[in-house]
C-alpha atoms as a PDB file:
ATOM      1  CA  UNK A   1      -9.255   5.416  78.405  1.00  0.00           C
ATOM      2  CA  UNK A   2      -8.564   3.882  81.665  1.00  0.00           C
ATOM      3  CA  UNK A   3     -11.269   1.304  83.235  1.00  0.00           C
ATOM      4  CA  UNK A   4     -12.571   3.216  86.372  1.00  0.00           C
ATOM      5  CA  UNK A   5     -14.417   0.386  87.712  1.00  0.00           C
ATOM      6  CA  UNK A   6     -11.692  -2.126  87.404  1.00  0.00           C
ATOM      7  CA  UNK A   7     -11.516  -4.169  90.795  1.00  0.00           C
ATOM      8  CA  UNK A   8      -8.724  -3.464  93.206  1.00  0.00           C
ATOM      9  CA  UNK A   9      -7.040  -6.803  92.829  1.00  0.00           C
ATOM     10  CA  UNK A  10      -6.612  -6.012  89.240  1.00  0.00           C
ATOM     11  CA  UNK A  11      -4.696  -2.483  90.123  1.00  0.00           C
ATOM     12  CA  UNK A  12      -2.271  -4.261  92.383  1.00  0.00           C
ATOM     13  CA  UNK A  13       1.092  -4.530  90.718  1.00  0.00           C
ATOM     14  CA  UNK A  14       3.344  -6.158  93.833  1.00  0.00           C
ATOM     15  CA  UNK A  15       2.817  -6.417  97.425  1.00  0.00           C
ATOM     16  CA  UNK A  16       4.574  -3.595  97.910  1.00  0.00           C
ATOM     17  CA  UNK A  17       1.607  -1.582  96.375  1.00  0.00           C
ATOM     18  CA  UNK A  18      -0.571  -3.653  98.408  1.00  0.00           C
ATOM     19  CA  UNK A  19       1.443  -2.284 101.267  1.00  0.00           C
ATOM     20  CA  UNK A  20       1.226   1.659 100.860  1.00  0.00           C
ATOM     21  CA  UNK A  21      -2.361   1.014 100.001  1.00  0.00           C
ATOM     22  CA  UNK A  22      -2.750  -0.339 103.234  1.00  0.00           C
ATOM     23  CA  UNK A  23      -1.057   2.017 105.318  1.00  0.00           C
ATOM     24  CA  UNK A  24      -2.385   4.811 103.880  1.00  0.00           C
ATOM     25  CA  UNK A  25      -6.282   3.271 104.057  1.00  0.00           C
ATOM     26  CA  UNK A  26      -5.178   2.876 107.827  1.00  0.00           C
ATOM     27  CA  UNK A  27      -4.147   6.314 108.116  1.00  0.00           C
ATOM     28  CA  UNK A  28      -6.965   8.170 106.383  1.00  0.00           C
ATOM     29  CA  UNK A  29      -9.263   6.253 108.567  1.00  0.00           C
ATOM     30  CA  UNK A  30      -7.262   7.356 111.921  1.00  0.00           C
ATOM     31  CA  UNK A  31      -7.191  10.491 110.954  1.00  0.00           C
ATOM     32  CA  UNK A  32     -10.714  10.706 110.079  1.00  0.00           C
ATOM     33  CA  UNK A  33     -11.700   9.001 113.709  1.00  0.00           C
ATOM     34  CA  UNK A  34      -9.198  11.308 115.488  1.00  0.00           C
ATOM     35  CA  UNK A  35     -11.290  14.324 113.723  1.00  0.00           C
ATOM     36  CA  UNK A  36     -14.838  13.203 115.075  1.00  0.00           C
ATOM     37  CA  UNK A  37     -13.417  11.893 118.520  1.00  0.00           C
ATOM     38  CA  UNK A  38     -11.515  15.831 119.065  1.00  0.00           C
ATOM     39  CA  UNK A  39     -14.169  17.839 118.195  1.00  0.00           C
ATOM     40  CA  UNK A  40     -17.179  16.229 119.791  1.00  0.00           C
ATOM     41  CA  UNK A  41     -20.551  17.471 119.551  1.00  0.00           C
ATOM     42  CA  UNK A  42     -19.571  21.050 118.742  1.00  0.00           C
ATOM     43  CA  UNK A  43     -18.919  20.127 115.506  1.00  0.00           C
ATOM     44  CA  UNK A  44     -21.719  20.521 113.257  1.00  0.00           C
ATOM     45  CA  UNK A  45     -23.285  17.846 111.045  1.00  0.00           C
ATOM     46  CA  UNK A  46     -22.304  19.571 107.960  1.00  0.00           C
ATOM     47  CA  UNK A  47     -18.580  19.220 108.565  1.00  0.00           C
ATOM     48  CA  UNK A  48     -18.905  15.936 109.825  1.00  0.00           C
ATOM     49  CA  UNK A  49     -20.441  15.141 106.301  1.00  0.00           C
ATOM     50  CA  UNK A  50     -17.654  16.961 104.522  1.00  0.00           C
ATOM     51  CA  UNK A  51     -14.958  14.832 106.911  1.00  0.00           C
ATOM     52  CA  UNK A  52     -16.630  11.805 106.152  1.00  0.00           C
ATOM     53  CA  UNK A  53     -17.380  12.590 102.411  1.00  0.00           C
ATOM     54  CA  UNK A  54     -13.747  13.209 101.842  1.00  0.00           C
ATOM     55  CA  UNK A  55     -12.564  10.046 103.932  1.00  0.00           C
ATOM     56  CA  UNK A  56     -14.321   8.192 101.363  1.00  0.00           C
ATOM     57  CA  UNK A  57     -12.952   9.861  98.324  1.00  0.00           C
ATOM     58  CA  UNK A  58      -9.704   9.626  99.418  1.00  0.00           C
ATOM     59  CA  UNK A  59     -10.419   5.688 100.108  1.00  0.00           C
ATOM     60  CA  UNK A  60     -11.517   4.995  96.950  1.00  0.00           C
ATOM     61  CA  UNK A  61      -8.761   7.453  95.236  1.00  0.00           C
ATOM     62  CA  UNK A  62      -6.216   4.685  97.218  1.00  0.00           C
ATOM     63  CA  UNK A  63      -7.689   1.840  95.850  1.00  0.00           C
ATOM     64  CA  UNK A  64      -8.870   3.031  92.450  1.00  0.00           C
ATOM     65  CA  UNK A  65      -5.858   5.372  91.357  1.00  0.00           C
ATOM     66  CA  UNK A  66      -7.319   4.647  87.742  1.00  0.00           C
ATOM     67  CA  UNK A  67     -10.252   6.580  88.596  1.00  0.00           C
ATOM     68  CA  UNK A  68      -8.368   9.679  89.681  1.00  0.00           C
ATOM     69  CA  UNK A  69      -6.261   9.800  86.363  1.00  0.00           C
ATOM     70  CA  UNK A  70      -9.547   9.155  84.466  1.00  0.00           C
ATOM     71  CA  UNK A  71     -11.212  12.178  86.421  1.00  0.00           C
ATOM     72  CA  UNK A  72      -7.705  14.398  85.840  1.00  0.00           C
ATOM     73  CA  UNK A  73      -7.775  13.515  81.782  1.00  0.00           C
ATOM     74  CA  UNK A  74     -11.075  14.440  81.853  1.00  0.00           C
ATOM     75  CA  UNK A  75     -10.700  18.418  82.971  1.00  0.00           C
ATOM     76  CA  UNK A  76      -7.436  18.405  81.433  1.00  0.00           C
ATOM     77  CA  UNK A  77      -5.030  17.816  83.578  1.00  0.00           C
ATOM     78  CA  UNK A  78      -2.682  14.984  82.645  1.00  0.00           C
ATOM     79  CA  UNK A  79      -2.366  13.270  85.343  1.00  0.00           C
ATOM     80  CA  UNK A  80      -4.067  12.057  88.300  1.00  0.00           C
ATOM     81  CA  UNK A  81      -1.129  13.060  90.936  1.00  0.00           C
ATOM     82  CA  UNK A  82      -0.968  16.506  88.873  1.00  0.00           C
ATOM     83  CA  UNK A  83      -5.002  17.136  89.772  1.00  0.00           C
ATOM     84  CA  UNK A  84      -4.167  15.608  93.456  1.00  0.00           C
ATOM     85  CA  UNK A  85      -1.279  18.005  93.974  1.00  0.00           C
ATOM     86  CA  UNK A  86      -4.080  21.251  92.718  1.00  0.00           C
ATOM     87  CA  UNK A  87      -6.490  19.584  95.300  1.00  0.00           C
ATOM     88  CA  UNK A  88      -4.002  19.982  97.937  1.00  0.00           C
ATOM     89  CA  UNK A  89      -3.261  23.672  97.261  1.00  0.00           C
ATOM     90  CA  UNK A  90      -6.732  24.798  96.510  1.00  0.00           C
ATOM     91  CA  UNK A  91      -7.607  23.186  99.904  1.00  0.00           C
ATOM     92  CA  UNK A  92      -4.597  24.183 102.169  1.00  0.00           C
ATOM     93  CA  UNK A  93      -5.047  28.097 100.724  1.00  0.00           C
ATOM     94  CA  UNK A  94      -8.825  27.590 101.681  1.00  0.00           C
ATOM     95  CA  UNK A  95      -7.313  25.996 105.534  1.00  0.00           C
ATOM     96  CA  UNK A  96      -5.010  29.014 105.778  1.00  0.00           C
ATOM     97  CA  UNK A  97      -7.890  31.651 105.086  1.00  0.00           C
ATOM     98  CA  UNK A  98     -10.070  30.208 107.506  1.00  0.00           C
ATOM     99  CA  UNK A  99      -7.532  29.533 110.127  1.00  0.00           C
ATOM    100  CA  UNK A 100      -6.663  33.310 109.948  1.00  0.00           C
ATOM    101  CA  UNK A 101     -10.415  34.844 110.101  1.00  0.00           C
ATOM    102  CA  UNK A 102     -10.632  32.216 113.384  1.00  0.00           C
ATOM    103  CA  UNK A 103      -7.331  34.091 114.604  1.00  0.00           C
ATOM    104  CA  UNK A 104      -8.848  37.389 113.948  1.00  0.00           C
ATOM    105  CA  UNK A 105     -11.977  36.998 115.370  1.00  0.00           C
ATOM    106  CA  UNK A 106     -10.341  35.090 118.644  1.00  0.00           C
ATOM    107  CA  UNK A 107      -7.718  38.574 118.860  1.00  0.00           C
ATOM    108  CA  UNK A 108     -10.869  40.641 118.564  1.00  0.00           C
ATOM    109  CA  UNK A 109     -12.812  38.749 121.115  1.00  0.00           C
ATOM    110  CA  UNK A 110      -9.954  38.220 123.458  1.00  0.00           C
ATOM    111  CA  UNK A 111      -9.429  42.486 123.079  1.00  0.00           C
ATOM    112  CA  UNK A 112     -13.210  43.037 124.062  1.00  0.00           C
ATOM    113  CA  UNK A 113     -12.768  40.934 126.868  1.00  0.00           C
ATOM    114  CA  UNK A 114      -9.549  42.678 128.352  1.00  0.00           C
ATOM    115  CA  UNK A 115     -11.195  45.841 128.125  1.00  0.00           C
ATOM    116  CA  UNK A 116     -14.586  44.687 130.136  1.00  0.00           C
ATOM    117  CA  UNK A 117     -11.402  43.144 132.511  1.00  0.00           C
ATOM    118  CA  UNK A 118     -10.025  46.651 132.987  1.00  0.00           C
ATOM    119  CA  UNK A 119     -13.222  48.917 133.461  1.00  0.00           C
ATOM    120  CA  UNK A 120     -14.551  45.877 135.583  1.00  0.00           C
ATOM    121  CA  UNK A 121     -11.418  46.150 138.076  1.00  0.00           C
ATOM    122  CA  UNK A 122     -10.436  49.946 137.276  1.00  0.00           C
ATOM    123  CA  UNK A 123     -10.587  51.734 140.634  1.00  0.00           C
ATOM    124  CA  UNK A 124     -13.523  54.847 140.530  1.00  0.00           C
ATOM    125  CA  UNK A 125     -12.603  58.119 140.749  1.00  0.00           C
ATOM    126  CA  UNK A 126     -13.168  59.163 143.918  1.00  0.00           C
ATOM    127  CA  UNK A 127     -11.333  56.221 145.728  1.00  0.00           C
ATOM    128  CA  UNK A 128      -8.181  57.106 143.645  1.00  0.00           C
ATOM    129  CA  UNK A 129      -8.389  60.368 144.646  1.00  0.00           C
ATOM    130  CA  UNK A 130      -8.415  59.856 147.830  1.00  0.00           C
ATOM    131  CA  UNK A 131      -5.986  57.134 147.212  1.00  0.00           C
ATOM    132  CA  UNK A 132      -3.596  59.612 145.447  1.00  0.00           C
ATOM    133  CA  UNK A 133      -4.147  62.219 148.353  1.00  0.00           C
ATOM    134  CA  UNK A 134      -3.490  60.027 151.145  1.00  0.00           C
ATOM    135  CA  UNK A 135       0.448  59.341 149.306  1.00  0.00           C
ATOM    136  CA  UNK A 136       0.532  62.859 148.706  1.00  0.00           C
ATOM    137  CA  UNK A 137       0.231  63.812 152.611  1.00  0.00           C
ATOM    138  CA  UNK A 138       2.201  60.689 153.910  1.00  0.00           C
ATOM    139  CA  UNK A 139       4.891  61.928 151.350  1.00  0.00           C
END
């Protein structure tokens, strides 16, 4: 069984490890600031939790990789790159569905709104009658 609470200096092989562990600490924390800096405060608290929640997973799955092969062995899967790589697809399917009920509902939305455009600026009857009869006689 692999030591989950081993410290990180003891799961650093090279510097090179030390490296990507780096860089990708650096980048899940950009990525995480860029997410709460573009949405602002129309994001709501919940998803802010979930951002941050997952930041810190994914943290923690950088520095203790021991911990996610522990976690994989444990619901069967044999490795912890194997139970990353499910992760990923579970989530991105789950990304896709909601991106496509937003595009959906923005269609639908964007539809009504035409419509309320066109009666809104549609000319009434009577002035397009008269309209229609005055090119009628000048014709």
């Amino acid at each position: 069984m692999i030591d989950i609470l081993s410290s990180p200096t003891e799961l650093v092989l090279d510097s090179r490890s030390l490296i990507i562990q780096i860089i990708l600490i650096l980048g899940i924390l950009g990525i995480t600031a860029w997410l709460f800096i573009k949405r602002g405060a129309k994001q709501l608290a919940i998803r802010r939790l979930i951002i941050l929640a997952f930041a810190i997973f994914a943290v923690l799955a950088v520095i203790f990789p021991g911990a996610v092969t522990a976690v994989a062995q444990f619901v069967g899967v044999g490795r912890g790159t194997d139970l990353l790589l499910y992760a990923t697809v579970v989530v991105l399917l789950g990304f896709l569905a909601l991106q496509e009920a937003r595009t959906k509902n923005a269609e639908k939305r964007t539809t009504k709104l035409a419509r309320k455009v066109a009666v809104y600026e549609a000319e009434q009857p009577e002035a397009f009658r008269n309209h229609a009869l005055k090119v009628t006689k000048n014709s």
